[in-house]
N, C-alpha and C. Protein backbone atom coordinates (compact mmCIF):
# COMPACT_ATOMS: atom_id res chain seq x y z
N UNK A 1 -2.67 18.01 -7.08
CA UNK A 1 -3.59 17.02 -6.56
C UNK A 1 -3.86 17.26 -5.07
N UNK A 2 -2.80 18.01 -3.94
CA UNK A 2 -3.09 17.91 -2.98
C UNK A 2 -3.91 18.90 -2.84
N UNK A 3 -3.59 20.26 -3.94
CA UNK A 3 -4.58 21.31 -3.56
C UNK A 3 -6.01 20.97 -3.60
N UNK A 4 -6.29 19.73 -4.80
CA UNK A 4 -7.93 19.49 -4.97
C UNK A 4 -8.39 18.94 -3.79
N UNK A 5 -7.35 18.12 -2.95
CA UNK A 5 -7.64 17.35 -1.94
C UNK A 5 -7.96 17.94 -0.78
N UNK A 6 -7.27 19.03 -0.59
CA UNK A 6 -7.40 20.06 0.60
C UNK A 6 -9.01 20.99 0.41
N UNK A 7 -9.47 21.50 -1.24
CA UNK A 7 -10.27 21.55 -1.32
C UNK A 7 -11.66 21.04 -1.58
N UNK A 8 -11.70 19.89 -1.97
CA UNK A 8 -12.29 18.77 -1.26
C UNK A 8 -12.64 18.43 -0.02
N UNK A 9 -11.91 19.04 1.03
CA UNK A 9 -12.09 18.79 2.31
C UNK A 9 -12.94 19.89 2.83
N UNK A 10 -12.22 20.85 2.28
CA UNK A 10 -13.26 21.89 3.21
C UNK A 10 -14.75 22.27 2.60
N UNK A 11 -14.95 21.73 1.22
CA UNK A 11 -16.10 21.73 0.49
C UNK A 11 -16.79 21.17 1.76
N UNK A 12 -16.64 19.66 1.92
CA UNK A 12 -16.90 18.73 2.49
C UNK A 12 -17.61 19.18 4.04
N UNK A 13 -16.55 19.63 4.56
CA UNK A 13 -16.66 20.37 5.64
C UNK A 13 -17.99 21.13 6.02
N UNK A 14 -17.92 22.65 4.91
CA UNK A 14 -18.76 23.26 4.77
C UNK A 14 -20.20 22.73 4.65
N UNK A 15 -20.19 21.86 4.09
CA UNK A 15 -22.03 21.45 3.71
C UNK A 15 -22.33 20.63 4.89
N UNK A 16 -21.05 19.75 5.82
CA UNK A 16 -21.68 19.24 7.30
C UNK A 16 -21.98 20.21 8.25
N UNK A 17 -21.40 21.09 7.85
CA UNK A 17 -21.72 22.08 9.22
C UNK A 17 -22.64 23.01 8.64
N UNK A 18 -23.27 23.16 7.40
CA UNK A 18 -24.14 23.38 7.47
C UNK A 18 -25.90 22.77 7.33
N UNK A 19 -25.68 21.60 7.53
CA UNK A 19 -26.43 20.47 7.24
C UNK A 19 -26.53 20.44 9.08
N UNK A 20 -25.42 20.89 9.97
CA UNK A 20 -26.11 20.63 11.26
C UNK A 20 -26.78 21.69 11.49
N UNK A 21 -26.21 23.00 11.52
CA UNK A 21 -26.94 23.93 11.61
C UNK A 21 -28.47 24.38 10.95
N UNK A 22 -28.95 23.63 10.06
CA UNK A 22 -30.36 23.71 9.35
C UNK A 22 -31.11 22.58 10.15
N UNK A 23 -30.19 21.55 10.80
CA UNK A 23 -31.36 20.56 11.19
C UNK A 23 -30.61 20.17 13.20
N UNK A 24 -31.21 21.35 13.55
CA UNK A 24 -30.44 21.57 15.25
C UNK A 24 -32.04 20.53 16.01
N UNK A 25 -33.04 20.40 15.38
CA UNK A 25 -33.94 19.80 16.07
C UNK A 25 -33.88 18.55 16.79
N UNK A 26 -34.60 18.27 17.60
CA UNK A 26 -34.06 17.02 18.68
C UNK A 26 -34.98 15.84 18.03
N UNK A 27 -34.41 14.15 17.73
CA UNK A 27 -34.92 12.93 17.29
C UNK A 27 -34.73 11.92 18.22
N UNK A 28 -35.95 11.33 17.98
CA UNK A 28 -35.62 10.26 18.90
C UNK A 28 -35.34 8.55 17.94
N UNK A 29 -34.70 8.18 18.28
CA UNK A 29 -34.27 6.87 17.61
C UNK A 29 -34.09 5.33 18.41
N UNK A 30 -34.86 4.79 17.97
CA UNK A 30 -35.18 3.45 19.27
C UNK A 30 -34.46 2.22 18.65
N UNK A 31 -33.56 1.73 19.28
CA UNK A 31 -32.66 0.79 18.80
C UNK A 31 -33.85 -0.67 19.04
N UNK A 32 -34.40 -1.56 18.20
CA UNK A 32 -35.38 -2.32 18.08
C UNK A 32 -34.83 -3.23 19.00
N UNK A 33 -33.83 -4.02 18.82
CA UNK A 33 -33.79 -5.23 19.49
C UNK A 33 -33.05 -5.37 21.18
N UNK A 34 -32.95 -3.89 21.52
CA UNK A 34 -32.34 -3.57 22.66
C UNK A 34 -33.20 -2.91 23.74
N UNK A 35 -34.44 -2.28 22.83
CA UNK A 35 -35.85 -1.62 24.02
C UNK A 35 -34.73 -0.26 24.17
N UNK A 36 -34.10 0.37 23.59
CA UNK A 36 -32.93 1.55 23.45
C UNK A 36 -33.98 2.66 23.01
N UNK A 37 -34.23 3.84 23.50
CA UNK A 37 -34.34 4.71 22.53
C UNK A 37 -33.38 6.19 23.05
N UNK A 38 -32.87 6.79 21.98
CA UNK A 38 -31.91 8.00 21.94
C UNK A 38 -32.79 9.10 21.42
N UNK A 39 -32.59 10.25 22.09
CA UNK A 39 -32.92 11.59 21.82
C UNK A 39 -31.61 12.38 21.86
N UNK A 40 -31.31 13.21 20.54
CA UNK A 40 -30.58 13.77 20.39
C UNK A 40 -30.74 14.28 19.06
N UNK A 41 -29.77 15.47 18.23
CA UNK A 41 -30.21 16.44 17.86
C UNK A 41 -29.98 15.57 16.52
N UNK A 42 -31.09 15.97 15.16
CA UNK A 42 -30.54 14.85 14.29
C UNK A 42 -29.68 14.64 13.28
N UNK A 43 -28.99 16.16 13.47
CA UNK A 43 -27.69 16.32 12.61
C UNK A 43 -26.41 15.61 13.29
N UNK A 44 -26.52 15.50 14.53
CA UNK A 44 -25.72 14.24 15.06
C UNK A 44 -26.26 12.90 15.02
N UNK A 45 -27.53 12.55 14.76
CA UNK A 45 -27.28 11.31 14.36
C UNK A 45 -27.47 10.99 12.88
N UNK A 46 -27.49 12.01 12.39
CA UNK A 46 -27.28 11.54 10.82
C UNK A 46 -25.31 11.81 10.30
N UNK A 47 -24.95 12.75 10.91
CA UNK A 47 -23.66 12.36 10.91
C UNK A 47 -22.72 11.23 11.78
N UNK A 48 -23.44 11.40 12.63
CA UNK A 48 -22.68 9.98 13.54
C UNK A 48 -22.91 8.52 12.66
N UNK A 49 -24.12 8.74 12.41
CA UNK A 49 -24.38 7.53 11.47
C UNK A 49 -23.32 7.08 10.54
N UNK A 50 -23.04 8.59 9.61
CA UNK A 50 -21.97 8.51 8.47
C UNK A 50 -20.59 8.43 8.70
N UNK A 51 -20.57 8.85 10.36
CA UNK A 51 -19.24 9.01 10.54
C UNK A 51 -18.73 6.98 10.67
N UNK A 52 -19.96 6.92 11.64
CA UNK A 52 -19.19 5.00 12.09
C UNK A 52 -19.54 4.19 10.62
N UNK A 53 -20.19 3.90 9.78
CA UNK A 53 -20.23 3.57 8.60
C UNK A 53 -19.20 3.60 7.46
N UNK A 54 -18.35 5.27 7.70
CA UNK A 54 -17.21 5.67 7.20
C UNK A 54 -16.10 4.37 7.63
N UNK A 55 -15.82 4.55 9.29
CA UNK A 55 -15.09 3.77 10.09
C UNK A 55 -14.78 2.39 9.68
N UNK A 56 -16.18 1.70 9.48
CA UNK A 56 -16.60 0.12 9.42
C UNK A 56 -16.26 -0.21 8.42
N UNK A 57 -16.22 1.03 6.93
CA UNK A 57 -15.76 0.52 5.62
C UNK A 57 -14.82 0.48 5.80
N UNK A 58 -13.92 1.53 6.07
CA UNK A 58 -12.61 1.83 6.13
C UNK A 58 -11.29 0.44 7.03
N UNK A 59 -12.30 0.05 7.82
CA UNK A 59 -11.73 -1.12 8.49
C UNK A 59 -12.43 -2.61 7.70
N UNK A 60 -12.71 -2.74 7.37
CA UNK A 60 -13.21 -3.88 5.87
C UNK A 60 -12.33 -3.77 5.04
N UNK A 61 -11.86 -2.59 4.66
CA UNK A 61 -11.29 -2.36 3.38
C UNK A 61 -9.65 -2.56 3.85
N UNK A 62 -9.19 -2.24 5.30
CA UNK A 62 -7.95 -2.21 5.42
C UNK A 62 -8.12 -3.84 5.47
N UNK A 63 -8.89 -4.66 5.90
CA UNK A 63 -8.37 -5.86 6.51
C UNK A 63 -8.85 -6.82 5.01
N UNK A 64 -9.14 -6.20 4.54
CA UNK A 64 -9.23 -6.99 3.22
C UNK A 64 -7.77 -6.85 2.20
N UNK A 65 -6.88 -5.62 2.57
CA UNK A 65 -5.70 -5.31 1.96
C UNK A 65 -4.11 -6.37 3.12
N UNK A 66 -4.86 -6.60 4.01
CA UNK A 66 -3.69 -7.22 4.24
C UNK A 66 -2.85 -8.39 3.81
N UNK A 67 -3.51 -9.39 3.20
CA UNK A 67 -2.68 -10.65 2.06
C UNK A 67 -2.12 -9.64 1.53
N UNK A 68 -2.22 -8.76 0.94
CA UNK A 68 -1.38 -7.93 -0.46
C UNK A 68 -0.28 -7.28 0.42
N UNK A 69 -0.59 -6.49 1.57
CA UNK A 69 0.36 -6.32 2.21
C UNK A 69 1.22 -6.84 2.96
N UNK A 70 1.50 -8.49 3.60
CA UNK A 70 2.05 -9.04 3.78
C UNK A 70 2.60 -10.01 2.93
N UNK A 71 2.36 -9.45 1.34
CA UNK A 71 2.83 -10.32 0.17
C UNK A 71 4.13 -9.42 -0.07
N UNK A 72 3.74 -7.85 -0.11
CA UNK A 72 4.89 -6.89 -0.82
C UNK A 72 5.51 -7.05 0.68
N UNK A 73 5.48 -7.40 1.83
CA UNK A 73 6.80 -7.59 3.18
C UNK A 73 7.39 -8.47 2.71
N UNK A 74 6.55 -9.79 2.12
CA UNK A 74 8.00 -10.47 1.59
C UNK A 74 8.44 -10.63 0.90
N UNK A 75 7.98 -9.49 -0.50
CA UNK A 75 8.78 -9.83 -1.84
C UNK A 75 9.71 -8.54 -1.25
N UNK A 76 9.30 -7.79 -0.16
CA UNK A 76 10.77 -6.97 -0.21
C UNK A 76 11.94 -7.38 0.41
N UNK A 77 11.21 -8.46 0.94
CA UNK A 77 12.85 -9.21 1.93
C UNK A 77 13.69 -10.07 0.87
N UNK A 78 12.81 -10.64 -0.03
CA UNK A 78 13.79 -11.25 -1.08
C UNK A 78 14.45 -10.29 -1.84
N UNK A 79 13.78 -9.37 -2.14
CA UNK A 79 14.52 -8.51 -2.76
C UNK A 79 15.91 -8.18 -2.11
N UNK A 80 15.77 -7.94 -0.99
CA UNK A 80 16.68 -7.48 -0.54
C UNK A 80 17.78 -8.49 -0.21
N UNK A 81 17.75 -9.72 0.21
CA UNK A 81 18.31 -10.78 -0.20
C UNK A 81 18.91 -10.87 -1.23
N UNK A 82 18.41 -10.75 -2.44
CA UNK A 82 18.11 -10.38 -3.64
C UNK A 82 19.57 -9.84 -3.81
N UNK A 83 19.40 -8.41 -3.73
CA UNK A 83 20.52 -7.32 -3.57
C UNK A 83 21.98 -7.48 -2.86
N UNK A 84 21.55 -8.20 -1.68
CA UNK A 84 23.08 -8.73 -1.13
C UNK A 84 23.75 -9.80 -1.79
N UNK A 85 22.85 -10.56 -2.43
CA UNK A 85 23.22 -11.79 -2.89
C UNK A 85 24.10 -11.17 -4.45
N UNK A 86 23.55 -10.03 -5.25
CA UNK A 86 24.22 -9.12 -6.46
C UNK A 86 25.66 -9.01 -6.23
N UNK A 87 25.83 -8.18 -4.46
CA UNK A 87 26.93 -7.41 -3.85
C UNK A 87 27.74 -8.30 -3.90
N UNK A 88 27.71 -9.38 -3.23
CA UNK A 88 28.85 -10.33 -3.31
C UNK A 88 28.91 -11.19 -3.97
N UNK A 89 28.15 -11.49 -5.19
CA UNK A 89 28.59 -12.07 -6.59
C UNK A 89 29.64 -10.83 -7.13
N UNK A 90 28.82 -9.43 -7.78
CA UNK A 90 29.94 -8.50 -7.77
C UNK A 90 31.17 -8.58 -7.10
N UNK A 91 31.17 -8.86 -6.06
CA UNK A 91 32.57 -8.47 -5.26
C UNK A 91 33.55 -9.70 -5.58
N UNK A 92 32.90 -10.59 -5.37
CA UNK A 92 33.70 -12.19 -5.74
C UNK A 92 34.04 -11.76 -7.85
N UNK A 93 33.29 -11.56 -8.39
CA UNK A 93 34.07 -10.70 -9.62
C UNK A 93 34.86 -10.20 -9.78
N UNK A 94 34.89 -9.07 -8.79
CA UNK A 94 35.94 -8.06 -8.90
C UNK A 94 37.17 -8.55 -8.37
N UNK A 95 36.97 -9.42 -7.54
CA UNK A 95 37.98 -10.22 -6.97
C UNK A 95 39.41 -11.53 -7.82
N UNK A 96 38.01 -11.86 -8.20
CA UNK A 96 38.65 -12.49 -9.72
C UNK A 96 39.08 -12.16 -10.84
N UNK A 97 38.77 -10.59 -11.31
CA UNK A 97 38.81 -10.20 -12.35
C UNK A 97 40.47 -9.86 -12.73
N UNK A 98 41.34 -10.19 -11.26
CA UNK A 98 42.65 -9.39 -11.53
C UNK A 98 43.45 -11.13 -11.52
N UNK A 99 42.98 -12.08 -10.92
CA UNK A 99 43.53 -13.70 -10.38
C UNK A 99 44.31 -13.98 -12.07
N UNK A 100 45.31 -14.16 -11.74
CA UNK A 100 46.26 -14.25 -13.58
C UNK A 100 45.34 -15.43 -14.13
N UNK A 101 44.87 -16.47 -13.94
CA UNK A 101 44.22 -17.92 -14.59
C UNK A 101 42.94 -17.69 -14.69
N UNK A 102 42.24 -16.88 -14.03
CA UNK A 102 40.93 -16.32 -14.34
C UNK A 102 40.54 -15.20 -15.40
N UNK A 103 41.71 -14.60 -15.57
CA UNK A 103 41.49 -13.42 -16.52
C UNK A 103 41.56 -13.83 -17.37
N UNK A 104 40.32 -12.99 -18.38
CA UNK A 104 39.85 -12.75 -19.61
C UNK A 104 41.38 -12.95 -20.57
N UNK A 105 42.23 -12.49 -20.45
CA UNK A 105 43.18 -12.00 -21.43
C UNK A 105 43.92 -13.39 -21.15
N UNK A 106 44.43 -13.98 -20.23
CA UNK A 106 44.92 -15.55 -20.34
C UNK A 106 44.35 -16.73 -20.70
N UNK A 107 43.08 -16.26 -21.25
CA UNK A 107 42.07 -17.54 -21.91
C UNK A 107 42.56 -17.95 -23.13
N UNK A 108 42.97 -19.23 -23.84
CA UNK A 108 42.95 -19.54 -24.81
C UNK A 108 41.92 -18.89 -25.76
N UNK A 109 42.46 -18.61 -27.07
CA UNK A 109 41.27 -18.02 -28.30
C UNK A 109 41.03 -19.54 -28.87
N UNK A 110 39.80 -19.43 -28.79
CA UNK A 110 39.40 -20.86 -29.98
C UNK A 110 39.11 -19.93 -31.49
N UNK A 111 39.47 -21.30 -32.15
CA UNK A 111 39.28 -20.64 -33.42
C UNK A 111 38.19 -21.00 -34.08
N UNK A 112 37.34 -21.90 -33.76
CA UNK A 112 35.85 -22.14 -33.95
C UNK A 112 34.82 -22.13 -33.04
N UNK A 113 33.90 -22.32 -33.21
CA UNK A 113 32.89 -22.47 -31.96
C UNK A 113 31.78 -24.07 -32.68
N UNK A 114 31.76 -24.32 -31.66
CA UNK A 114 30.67 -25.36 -31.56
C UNK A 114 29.56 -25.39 -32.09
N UNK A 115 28.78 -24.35 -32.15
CA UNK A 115 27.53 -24.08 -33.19
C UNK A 115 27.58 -23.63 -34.49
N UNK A 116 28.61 -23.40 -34.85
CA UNK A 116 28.69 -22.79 -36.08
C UNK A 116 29.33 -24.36 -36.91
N UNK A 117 30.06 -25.22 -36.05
CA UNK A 117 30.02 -26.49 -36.98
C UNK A 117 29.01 -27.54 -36.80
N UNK A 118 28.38 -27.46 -36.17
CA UNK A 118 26.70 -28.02 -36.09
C UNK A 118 25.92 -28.11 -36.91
N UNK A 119 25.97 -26.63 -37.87
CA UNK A 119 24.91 -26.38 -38.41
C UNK A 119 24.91 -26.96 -39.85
């Protein structure tokens, strides 16, 4: 996948630089509501165009991901909570598991159970 990605890029590459080089001619572009006008070559402003458009999505799109990403910050802190809270249940187990009145093997055996005369 990274190789397609790497070639992907330079595909990419290739057709901007040659998309400037076919169109080196100079444009002029008048920003309407500013009395602005720019002269410059128009393979830079047709890539500049694409480049800040790229930018503007790319920052829409991150700031639209942040609820989700400040959701997985705190399902990982519980988690991890989570995990300590395992450790020392475990450990308080293991702790008990040897206590003579707690162990398994000093429990009275019943000889019935409760659901089975229920039924």
């Amino acid at each position: 996948m990274k190789a397609f990605s790497w070639l992907l890029t330079i595909i990419l590459l290739l057709l901007a630089l040659s998309f400037a080089l076919a169109n080196r001619q100079s444009a002029t572009v008048s920003l309407w509501p500013f009395d602005i006008e720019l002269m410059a070559p128009l393979y830079l402003i047709s890539l500049g165009t694409l480049f800040t458009g790229l930018l503007i999505g790319a920052a829409f799109g991150w700031i639209g991901t942040l609820s989700h990403r400040f959701e997985a910050r705190r399902l990982r802190k519980d988690i991890a909570g989570l995990r300590d809270k395992i450790e020392e249940l475990q450990h308080a187990a293991r702790k008990h598991e040897h206590h003579p009145i707690l162990s398994a093997s000093n429990r009275p055996k019943l000889k019935w159970r409760f659901w089975e005369n229920n039924l």
